[in-house]
Protein backbone atom coordinates (compact mmCIF):
# COMPACT_ATOMS: atom_id res chain seq x y z
CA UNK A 1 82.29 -65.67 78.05
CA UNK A 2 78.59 -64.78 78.17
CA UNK A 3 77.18 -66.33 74.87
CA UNK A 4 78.74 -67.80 71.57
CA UNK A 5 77.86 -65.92 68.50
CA UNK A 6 75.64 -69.02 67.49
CA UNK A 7 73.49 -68.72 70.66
CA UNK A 8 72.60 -64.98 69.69
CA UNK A 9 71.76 -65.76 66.21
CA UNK A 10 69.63 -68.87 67.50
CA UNK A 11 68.01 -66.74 70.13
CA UNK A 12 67.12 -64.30 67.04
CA UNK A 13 64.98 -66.66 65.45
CA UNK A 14 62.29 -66.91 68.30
CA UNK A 15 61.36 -63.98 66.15
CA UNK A 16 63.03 -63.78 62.83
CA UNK A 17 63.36 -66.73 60.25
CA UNK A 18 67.03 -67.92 60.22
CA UNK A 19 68.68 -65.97 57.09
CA UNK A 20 66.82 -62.95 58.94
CA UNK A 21 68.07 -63.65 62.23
CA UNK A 22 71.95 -63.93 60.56
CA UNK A 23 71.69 -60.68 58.79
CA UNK A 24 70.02 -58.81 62.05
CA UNK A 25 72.66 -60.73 64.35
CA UNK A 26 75.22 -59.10 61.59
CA UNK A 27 73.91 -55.70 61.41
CA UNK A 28 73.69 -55.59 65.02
CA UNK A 29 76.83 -56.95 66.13
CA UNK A 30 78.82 -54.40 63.74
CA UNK A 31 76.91 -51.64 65.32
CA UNK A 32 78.29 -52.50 68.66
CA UNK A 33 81.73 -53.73 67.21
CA UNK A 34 81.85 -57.48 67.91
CA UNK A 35 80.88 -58.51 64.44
CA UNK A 36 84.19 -60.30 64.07
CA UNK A 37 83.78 -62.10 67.61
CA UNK A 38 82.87 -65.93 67.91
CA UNK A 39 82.09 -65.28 71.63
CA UNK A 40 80.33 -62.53 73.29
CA UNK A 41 81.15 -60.91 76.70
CA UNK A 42 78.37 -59.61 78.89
CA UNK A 43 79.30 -55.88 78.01
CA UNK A 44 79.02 -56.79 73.88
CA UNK A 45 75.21 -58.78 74.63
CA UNK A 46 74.56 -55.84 76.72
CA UNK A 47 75.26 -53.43 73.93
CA UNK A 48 73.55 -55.85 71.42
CA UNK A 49 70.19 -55.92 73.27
CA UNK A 50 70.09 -51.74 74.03
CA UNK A 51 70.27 -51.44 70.23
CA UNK A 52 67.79 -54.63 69.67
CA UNK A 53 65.46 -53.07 72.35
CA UNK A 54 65.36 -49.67 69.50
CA UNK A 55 62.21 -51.57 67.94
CA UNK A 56 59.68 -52.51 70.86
CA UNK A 57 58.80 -55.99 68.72
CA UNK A 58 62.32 -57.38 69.66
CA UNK A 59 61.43 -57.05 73.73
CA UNK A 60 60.95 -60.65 74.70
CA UNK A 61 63.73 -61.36 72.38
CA UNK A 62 65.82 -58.94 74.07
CA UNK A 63 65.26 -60.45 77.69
CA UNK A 64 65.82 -64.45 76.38
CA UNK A 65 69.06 -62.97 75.25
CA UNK A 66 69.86 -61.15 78.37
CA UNK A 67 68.58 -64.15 80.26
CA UNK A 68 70.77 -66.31 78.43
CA UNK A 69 73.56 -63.87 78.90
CA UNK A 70 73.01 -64.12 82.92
CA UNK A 71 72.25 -60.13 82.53
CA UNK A 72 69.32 -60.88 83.93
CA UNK A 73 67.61 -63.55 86.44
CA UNK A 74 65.22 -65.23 84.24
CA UNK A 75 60.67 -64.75 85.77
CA UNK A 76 59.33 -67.33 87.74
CA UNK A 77 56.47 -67.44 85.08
CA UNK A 78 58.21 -67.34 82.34
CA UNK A 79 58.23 -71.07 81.25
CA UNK A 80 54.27 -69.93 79.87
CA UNK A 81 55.19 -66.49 78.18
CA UNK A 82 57.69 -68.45 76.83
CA UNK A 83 56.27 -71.10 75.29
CA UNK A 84 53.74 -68.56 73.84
CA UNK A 85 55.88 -66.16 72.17
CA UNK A 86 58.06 -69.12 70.95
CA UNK A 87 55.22 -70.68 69.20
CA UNK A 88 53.93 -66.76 68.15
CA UNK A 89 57.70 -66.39 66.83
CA UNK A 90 57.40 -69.66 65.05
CA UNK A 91 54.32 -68.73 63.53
CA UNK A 92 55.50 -65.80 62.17
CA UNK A 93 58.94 -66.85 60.80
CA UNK A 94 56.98 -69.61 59.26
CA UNK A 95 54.25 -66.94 57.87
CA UNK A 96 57.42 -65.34 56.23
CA UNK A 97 59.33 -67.99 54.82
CA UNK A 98 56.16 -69.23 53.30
CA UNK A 99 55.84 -65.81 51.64
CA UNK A 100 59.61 -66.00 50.62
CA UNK A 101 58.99 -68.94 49.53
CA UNK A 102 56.01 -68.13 47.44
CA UNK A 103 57.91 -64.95 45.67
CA UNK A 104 60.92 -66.69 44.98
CA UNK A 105 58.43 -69.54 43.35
CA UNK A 106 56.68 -66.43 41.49
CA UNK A 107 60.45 -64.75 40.41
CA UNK A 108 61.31 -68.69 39.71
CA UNK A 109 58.36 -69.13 37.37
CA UNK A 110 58.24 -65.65 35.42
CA UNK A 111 62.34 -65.90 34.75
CA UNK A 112 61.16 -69.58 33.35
CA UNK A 113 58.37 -68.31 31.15
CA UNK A 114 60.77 -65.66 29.57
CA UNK A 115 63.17 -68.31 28.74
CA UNK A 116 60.82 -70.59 27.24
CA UNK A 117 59.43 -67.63 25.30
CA UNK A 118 63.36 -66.40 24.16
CA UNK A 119 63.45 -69.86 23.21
CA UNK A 120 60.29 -70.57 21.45
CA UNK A 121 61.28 -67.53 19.31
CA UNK A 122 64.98 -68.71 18.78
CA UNK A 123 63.25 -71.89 17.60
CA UNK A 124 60.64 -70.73 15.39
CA UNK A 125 63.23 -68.20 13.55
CA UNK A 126 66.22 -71.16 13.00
CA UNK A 127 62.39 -72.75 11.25
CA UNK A 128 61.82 -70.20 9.28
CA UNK A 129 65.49 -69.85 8.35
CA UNK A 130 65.46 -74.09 7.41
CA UNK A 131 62.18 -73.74 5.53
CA UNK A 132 63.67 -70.76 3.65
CA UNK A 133 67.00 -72.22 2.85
CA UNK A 134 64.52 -75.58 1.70
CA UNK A 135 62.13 -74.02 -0.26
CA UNK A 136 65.31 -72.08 -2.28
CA UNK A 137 67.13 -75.74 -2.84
CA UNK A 138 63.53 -76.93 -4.15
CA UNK A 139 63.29 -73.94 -6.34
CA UNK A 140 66.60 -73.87 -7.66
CA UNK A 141 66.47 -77.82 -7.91
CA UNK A 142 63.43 -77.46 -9.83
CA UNK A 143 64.90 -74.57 -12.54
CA UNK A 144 67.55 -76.95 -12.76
CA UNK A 145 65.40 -79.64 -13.87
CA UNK A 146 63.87 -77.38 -16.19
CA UNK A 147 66.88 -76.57 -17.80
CA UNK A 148 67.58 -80.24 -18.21
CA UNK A 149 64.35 -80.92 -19.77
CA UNK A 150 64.52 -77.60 -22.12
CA UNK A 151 64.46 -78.47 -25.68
CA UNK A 152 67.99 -77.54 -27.23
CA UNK A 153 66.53 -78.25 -31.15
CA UNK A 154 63.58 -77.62 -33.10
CA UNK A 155 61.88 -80.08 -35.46
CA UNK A 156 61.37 -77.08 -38.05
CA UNK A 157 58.60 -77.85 -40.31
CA UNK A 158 57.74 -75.95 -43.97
CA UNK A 159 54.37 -75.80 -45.36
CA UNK A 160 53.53 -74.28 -48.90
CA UNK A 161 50.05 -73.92 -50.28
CA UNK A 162 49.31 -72.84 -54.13
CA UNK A 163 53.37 -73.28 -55.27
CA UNK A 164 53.37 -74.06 -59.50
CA UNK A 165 54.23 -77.10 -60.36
CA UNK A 166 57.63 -78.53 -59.91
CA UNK A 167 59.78 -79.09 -57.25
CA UNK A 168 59.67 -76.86 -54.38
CA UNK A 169 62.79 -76.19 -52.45
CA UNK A 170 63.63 -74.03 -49.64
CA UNK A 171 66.86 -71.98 -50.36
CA UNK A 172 68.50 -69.81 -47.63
CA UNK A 173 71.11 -68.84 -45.27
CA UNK A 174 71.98 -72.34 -43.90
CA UNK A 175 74.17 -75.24 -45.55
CA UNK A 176 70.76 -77.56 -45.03
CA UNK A 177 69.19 -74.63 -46.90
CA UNK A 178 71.79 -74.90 -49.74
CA UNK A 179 73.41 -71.52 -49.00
CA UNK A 180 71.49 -69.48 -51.35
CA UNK A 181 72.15 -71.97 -53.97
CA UNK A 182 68.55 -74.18 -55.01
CA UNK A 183 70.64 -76.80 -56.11
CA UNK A 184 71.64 -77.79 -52.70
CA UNK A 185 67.87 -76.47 -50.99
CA UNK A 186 65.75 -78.49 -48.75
CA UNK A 187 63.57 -80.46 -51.09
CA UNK A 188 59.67 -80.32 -49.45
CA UNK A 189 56.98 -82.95 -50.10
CA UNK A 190 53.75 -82.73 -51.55
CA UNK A 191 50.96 -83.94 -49.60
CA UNK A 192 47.43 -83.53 -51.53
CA UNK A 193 47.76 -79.51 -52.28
CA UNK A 194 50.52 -78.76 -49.40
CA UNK A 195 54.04 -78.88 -49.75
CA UNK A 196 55.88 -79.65 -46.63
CA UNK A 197 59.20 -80.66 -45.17
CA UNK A 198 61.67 -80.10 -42.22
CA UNK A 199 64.89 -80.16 -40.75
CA UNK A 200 66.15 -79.78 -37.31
CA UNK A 201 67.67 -76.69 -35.97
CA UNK A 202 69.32 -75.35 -33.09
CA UNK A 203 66.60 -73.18 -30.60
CA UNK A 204 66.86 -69.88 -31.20
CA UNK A 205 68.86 -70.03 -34.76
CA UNK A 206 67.93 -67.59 -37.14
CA UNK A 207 66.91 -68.62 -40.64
CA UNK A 208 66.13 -66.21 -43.78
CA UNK A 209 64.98 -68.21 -46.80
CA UNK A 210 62.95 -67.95 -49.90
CA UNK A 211 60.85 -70.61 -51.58
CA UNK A 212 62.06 -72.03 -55.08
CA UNK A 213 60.19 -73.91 -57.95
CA UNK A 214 63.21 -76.29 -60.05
CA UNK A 215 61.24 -77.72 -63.41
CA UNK A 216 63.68 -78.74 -65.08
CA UNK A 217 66.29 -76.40 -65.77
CA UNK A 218 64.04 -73.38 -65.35
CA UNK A 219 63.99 -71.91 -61.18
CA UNK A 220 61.21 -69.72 -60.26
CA UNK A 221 62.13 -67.90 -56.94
CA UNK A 222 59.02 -66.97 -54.71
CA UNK A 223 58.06 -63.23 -54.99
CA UNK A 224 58.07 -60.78 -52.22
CA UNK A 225 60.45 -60.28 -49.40
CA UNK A 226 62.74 -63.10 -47.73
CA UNK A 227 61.01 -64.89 -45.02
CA UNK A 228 62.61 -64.55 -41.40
CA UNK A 229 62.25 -66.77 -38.23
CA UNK A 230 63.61 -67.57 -34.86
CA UNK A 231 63.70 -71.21 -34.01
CA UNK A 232 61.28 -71.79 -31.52
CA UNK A 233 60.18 -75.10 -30.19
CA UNK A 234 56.75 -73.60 -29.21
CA UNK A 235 56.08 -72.38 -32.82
CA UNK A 236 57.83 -75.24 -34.46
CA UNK A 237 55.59 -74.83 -38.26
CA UNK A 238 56.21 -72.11 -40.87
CA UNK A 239 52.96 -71.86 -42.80
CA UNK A 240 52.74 -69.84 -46.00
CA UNK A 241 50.90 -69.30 -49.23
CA UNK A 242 53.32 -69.00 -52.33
CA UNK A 243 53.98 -65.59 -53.57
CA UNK A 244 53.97 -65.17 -57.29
């Protein structure tokens, strides 16, 4: 045999890097048809080397090979010219690799900054999706509090100014109201000229009653229309003048 597979690509990389050197010793070796050969005969390294020889950088690659090959005797000077275009090889297969090197770090570094960015974003969207789904608890936590705290009565409060004298009821459409009947009407107070009194309803209820003087067996009912109101804890006193 004239040289192992191994000894080609290693002669390769007095030029090329070593992954270079592989994929030229590849390409090459299918172009001559011993890419599936461990060992090389001198008639495959000769083949090799003509189509190496095709670009004029590969010549002192092309006579190591041959020289390793016994193609060729190798020059009585060569030991120098070798020693110089191994360290020029080096030089330039480092030159490369460092270049490699620097775009894979480059490729390495941009892929990395659009993960962290996808991921950043990812991040700040499942945050804005928490502080969402928080700030709805808090608000419907809150309502619910509200609702709790709502008044469900009113502490409804009468107030009559300028009534004749007697006892002044308030007669209307609620059993504490006596049903239309005075006999069974909310009996008010009087305080210096007002008369006043209360019971507590049910927010919202709606109450229709007239004011009634009793004196005695005589009733005088309140002229005018019958007085209307919606319970309402924020308007909790009905204030009125009496009617004659």
């Amino acid at each position: 045999m004239a040289l192992s597979r191994d000894a080609f690509v290693e002669a390769l990389q007095y030029r090329y890097d070593y992954y270079s050197a592989r994929a030229v010793a590849s390409e090459v070796l299918e172009t001559v048809g011993a890419s599936d050969k461990a060992e090389l005969s001198k008639d495959d390294v000769a083949a090799a080397c003509d189509e190496l020889a095709h670009d004029s950088r590969n010549g002192f690659v092309v006579d190591h090979i041959r020289s390793l090959a016994g193609l060729v005797a190798p020059k009585a000077d060569a030991p120098g010219e070798d020693a110089a275009a191994k360290k020029k090889a080096a030089a330039e297969a480092k030159k490369k690799a460092a270049a490699e090197a620097k775009k894979a770090a480059a490729e390495a570094d941009k892929k990395a900054a659009a993960e962290a960015k996808k991921k950043a974003a990812a991040e700040a969207k499942k945050a804005a999706a928490e502080a969402k789904k928080k700030a709805a608890a808090e608000a419907d936590k809150k309502a619910a509090a509200g609702a709790d705290k709502a008044p469900t009565h009113v502490d409804q409060v009468f107030a009559v100014k300028g009534a004749p004298e007697g006892q002044l009821v308030v007669v209307g459409n609620l059993a504490e109201l006596g049903d239309w009947k005075p006999g069974g009407g909310l009996k008010l107070s009087l305080e210096g000229d007002t008369w006043q009194g209360g019971l507590k309803v049910a927010v919202g209820a709606e109450l229709e009653f007239k004011y009634v003087i009793i004196n005695g067996d005589a009733q005088t009912w309140e002229g005018g229309d019958n007085h209307k109101l919606v319970a309402d804890p924020k308007a909790p006193r009905f204030e009125r003048v009496w009617q004659a």
